[in-house]
PDB file of N, CA and C in Angstrom:
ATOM      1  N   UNK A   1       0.841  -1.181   0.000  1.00  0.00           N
ATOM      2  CA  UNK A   1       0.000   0.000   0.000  1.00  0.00           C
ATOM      3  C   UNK A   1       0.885   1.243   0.000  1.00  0.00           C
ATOM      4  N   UNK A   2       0.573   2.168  -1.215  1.00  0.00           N
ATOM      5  CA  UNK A   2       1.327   3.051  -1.078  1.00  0.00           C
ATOM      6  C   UNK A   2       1.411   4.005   0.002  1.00  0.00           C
ATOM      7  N   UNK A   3       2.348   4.453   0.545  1.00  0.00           N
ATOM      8  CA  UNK A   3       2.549   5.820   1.936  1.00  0.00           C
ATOM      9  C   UNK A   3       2.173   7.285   1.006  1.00  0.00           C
ATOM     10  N   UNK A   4       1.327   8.093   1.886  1.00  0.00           N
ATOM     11  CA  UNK A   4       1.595   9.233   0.866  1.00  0.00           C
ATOM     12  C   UNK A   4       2.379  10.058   1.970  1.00  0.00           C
ATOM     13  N   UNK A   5       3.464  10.864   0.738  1.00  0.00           N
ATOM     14  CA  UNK A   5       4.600  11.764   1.508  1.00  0.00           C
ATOM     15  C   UNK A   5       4.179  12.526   1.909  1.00  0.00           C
ATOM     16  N   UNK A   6       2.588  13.442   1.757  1.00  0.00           N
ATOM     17  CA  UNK A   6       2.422  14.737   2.606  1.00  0.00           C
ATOM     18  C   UNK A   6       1.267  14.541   3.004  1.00  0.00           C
ATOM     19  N   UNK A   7       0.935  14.738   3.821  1.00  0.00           N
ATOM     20  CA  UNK A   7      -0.470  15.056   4.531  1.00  0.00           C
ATOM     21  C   UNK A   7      -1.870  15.752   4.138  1.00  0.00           C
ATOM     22  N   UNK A   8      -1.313  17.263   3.690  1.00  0.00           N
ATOM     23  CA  UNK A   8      -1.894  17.640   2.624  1.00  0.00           C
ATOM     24  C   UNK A   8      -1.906  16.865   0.878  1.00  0.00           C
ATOM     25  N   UNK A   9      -3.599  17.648   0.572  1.00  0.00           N
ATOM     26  CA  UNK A   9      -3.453  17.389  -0.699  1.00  0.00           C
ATOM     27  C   UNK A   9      -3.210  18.325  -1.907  1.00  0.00           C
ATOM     28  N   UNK A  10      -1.827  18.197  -2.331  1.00  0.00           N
ATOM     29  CA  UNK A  10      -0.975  19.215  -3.053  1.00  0.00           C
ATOM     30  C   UNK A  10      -1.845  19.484  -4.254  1.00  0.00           C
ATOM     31  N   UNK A  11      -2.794  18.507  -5.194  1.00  0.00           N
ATOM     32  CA  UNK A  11      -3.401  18.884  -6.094  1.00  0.00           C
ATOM     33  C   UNK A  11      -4.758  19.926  -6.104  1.00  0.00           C
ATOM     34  N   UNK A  12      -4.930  19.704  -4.555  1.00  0.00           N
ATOM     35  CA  UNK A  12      -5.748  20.474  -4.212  1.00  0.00           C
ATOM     36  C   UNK A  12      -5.634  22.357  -4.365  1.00  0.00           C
ATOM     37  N   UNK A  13      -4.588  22.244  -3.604  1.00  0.00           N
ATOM     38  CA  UNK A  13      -3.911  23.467  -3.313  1.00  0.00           C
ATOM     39  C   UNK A  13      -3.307  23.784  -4.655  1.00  0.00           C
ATOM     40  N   UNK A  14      -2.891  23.306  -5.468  1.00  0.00           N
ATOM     41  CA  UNK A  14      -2.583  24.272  -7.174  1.00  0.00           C
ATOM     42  C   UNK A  14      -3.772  24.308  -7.525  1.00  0.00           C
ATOM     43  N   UNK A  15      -4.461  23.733  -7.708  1.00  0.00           N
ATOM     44  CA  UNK A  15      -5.868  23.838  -8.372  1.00  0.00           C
ATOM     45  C   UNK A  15      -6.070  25.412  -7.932  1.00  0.00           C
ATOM     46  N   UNK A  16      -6.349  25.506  -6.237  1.00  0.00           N
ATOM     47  CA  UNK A  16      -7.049  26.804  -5.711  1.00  0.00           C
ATOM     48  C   UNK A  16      -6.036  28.088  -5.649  1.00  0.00           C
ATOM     49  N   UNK A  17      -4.502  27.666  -5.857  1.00  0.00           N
ATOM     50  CA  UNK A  17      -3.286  28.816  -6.265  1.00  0.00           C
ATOM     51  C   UNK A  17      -3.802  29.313  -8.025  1.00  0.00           C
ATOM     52  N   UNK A  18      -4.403  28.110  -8.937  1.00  0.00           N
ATOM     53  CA  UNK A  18      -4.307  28.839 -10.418  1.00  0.00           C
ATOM     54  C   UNK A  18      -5.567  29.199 -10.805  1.00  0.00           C
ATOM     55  N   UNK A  19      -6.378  29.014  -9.914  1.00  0.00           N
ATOM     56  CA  UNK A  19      -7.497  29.842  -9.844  1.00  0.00           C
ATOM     57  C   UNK A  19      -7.548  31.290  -9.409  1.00  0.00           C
ATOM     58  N   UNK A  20      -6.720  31.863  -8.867  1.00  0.00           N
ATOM     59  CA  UNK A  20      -6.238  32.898  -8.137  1.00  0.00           C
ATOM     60  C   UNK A  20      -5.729  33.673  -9.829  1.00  0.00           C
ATOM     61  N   UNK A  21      -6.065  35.207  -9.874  1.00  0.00           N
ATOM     62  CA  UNK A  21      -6.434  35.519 -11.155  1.00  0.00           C
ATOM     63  C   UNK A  21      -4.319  36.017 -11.542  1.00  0.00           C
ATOM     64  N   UNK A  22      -3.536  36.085 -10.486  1.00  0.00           N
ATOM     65  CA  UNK A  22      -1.946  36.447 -10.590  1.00  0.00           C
ATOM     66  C   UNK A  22      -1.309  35.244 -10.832  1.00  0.00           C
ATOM     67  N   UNK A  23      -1.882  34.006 -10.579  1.00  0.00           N
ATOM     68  CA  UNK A  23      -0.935  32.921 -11.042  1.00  0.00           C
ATOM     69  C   UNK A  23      -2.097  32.479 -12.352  1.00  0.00           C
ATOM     70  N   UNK A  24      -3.070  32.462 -12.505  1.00  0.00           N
ATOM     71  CA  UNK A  24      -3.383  32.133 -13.612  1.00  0.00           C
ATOM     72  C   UNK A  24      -2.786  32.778 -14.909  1.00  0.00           C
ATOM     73  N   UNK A  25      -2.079  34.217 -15.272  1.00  0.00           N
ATOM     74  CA  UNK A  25      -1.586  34.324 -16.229  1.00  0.00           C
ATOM     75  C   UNK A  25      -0.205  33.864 -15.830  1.00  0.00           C
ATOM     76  N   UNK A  26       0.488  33.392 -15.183  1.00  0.00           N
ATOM     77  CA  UNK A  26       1.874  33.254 -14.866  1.00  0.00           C
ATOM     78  C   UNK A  26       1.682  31.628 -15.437  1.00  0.00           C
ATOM     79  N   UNK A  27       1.157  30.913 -14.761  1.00  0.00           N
ATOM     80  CA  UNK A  27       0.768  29.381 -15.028  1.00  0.00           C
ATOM     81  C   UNK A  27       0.343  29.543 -16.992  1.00  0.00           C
ATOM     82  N   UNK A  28      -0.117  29.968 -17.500  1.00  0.00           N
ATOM     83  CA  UNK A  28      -0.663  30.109 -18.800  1.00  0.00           C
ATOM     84  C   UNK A  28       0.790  30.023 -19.472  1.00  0.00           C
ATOM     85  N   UNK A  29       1.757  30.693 -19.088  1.00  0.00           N
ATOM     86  CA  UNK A  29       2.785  30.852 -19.685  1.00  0.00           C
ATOM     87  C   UNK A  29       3.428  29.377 -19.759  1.00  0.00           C
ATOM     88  N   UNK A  30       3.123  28.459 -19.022  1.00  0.00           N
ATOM     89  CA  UNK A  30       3.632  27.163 -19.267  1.00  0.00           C
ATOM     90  C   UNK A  30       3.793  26.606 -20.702  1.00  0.00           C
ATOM     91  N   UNK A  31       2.626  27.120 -21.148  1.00  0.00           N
ATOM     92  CA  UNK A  31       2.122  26.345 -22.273  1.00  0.00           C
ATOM     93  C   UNK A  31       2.913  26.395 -23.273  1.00  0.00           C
ATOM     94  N   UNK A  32       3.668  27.632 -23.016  1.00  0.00           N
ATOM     95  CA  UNK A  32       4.605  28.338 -24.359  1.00  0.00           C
ATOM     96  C   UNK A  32       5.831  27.558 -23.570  1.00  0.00           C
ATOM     97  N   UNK A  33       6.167  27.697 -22.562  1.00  0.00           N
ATOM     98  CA  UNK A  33       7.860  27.268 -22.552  1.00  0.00           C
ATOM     99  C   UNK A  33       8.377  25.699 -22.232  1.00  0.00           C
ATOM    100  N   UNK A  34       7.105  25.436 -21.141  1.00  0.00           N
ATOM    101  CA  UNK A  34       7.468  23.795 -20.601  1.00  0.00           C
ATOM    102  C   UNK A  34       6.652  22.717 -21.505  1.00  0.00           C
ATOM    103  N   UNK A  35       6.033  22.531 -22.006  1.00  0.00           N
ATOM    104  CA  UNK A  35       4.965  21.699 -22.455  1.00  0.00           C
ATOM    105  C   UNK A  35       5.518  21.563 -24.028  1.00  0.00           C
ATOM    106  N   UNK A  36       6.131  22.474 -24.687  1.00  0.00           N
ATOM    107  CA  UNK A  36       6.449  22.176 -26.016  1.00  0.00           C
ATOM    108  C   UNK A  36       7.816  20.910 -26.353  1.00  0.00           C
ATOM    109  N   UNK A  37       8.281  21.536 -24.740  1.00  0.00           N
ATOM    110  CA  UNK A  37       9.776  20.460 -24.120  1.00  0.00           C
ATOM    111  C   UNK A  37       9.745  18.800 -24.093  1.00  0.00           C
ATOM    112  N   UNK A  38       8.644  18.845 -23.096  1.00  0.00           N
ATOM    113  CA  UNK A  38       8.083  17.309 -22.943  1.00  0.00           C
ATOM    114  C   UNK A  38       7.439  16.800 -24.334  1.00  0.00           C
ATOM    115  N   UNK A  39       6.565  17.700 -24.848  1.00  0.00           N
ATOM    116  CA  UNK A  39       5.925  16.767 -26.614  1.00  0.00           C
ATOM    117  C   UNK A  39       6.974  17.019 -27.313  1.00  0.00           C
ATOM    118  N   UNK A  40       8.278  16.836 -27.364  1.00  0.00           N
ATOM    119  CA  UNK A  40       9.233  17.005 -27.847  1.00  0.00           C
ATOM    120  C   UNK A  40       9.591  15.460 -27.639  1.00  0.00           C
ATOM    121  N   UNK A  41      10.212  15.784 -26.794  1.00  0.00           N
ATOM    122  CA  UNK A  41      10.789  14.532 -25.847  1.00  0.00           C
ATOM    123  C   UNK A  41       9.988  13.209 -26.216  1.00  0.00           C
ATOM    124  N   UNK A  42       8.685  13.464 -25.743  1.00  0.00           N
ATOM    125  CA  UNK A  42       8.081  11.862 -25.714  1.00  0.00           C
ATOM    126  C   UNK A  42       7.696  11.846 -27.278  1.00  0.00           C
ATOM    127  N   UNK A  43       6.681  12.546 -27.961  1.00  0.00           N
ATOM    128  CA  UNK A  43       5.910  12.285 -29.093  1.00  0.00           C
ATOM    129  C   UNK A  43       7.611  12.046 -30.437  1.00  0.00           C
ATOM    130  N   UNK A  44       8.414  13.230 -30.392  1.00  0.00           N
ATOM    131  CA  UNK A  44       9.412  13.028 -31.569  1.00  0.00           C
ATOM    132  C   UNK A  44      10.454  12.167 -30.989  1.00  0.00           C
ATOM    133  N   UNK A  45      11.099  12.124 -29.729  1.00  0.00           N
ATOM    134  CA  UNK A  45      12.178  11.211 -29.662  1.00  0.00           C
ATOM    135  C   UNK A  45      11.395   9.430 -29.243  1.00  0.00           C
ATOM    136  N   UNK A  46      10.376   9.676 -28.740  1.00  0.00           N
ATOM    137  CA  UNK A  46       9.707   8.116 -28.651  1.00  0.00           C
ATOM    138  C   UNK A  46       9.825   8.066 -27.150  1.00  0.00           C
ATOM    139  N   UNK A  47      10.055   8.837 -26.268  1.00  0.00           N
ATOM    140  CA  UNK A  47      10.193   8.295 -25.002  1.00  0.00           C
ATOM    141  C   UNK A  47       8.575   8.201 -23.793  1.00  0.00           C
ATOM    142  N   UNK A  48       8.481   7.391 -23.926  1.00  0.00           N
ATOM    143  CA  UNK A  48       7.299   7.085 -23.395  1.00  0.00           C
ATOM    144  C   UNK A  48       7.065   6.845 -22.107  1.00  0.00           C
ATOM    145  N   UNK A  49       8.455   5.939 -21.737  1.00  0.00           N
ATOM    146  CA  UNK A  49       8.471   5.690 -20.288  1.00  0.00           C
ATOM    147  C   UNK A  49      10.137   5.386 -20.446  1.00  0.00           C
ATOM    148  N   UNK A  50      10.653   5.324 -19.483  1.00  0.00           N
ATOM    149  CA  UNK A  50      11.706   4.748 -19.310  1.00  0.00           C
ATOM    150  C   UNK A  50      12.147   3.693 -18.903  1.00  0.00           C
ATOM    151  N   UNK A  51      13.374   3.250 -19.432  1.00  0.00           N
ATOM    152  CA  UNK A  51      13.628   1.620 -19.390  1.00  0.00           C
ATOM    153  C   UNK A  51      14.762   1.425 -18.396  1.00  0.00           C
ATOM    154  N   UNK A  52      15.273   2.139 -17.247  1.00  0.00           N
ATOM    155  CA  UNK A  52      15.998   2.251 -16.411  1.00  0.00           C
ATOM    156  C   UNK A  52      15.216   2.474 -15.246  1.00  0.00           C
ATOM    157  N   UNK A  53      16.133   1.209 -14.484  1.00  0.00           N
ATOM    158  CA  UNK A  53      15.350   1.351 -12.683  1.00  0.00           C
ATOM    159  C   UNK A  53      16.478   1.802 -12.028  1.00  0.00           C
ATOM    160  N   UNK A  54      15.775   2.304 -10.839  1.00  0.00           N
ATOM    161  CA  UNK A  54      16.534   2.870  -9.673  1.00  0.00           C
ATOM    162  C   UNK A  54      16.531   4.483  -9.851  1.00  0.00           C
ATOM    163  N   UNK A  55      16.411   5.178  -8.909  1.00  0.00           N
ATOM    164  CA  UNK A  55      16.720   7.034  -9.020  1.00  0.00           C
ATOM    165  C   UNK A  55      17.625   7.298 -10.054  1.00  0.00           C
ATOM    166  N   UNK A  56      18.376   7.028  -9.465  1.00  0.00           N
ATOM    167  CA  UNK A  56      19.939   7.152 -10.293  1.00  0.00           C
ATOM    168  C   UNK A  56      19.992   7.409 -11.705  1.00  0.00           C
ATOM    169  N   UNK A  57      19.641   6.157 -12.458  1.00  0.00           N
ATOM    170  CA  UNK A  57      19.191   5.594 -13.456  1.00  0.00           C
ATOM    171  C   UNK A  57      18.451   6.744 -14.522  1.00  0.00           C
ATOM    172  N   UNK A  58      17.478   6.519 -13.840  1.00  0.00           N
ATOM    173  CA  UNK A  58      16.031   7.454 -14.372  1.00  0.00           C
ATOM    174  C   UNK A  58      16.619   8.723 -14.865  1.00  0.00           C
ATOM    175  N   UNK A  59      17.329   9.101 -13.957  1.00  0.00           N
ATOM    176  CA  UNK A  59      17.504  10.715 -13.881  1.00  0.00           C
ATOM    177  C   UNK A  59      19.023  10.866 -14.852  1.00  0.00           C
ATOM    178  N   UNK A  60      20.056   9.949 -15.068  1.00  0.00           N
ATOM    179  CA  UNK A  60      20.568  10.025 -15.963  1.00  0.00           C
ATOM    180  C   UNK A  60      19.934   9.919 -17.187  1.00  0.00           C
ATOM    181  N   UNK A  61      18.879   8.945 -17.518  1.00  0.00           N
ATOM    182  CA  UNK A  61      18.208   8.937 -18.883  1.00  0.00           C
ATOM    183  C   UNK A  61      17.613   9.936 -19.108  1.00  0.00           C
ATOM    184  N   UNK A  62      17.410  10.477 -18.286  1.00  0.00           N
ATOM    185  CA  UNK A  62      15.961  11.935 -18.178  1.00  0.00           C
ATOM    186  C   UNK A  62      17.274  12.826 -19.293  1.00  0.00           C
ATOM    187  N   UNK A  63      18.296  12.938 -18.089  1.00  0.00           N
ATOM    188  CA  UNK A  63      19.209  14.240 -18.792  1.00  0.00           C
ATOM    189  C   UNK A  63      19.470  13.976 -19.815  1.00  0.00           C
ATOM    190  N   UNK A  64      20.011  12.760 -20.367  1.00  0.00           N
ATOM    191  CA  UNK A  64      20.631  12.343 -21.588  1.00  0.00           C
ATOM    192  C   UNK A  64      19.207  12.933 -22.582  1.00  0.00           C
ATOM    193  N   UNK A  65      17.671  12.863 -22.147  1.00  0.00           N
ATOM    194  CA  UNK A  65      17.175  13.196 -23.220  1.00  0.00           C
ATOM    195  C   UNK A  65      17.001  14.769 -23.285  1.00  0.00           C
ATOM    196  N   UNK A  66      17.330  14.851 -22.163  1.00  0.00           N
ATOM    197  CA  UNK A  66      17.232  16.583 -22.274  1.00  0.00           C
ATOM    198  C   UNK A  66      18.288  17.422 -23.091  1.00  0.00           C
ATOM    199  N   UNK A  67      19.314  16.632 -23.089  1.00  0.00           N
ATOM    200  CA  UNK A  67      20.783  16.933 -23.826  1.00  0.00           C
ATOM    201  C   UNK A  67      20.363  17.096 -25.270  1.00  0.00           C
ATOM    202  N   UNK A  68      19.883  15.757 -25.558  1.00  0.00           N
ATOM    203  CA  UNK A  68      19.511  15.206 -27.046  1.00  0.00           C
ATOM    204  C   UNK A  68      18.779  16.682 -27.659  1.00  0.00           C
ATOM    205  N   UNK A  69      17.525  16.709 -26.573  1.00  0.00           N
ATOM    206  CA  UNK A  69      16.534  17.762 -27.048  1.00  0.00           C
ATOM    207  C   UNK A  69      17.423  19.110 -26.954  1.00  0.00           C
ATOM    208  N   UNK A  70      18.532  19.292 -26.516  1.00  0.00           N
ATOM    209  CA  UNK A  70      19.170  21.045 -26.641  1.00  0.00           C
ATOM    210  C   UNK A  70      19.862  20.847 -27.499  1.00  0.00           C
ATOM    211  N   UNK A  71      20.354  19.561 -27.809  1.00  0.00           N
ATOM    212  CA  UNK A  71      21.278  19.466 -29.299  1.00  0.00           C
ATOM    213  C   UNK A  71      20.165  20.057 -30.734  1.00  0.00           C
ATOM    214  N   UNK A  72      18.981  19.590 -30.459  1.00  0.00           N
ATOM    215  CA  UNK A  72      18.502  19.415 -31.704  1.00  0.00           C
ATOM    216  C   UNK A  72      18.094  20.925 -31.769  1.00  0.00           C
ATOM    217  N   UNK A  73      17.886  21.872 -30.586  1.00  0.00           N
ATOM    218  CA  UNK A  73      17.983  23.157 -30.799  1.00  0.00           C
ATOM    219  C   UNK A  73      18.788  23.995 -31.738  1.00  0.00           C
ATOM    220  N   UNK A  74      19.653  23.863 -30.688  1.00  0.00           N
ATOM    221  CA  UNK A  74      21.234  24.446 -31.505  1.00  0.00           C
ATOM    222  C   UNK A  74      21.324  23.779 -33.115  1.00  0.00           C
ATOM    223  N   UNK A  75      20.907  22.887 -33.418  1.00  0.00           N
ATOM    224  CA  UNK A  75      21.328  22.617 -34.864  1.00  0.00           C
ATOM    225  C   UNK A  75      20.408  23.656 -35.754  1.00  0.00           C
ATOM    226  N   UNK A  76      18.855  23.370 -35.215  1.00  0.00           N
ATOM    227  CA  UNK A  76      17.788  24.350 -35.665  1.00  0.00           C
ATOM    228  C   UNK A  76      18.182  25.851 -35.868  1.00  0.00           C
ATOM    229  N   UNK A  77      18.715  26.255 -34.372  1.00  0.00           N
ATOM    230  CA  UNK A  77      19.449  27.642 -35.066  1.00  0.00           C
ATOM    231  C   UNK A  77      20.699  27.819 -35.595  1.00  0.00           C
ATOM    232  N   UNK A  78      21.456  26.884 -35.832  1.00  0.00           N
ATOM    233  CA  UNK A  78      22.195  26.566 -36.810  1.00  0.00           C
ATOM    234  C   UNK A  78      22.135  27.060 -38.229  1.00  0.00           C
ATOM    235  N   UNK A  79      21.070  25.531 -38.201  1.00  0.00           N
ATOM    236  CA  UNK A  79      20.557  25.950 -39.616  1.00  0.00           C
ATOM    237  C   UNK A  79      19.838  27.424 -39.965  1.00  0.00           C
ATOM    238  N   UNK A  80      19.052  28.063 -39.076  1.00  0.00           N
ATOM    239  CA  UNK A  80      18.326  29.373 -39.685  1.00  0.00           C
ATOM    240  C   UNK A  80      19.658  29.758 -39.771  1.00  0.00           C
ATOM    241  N   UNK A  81      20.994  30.199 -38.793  1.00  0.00           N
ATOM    242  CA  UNK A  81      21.541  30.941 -39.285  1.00  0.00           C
ATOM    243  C   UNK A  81      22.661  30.861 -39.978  1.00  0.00           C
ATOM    244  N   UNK A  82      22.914  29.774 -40.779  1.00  0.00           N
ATOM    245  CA  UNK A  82      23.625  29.488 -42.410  1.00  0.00           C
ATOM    246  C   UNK A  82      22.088  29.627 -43.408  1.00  0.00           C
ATOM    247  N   UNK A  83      21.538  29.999 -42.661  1.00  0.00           N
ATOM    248  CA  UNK A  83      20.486  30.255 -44.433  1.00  0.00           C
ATOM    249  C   UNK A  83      19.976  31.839 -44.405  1.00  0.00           C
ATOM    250  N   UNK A  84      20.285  32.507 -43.141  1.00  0.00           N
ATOM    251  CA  UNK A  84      20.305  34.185 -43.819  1.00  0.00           C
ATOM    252  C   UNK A  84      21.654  34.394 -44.684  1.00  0.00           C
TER     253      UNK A  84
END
């Protein structure tokens, strides 16, 4: 049976923080910077779940795809800028 780590319920409490009309445009901004990162990641590189156990593990594969995904940046502006 799982333990839960907090007492409170954390989904609760963002829910009633992004309802609050100063984090709702701050939170909106997600959409543009964090969210394009992850459908990056899973939908174009294929990562769906990961195939490494243990903390350790995970979190090296995590970075390695995060690497992957800043490489493919830099090539992108690469390329725009050998084609001005």
């Amino acid at each position: 049976m799982p333990v839960r780590e907090y007492e409170r319920n954390l989904s609760q409490e963002m829910r009633e923080k992004i309802d609050k009309k100063e984090y709702r445009k701050i939170y909106s901004k997600r959409m543009q910077i964090i969210e394009p990162v992850f459908a990056d990641i899973t939908y174009c590189k294929g990562m769906d779940r990961f195939t490494m156990r243990s903390k350790a593990k995970v979190d090296i594969q995590w970075k390695l795809y995060c690497i992957m995904h800043n490489i493919g940046k830099f090539q992108q502006a690469k390329g725009k800028k050998n084609a001005v």
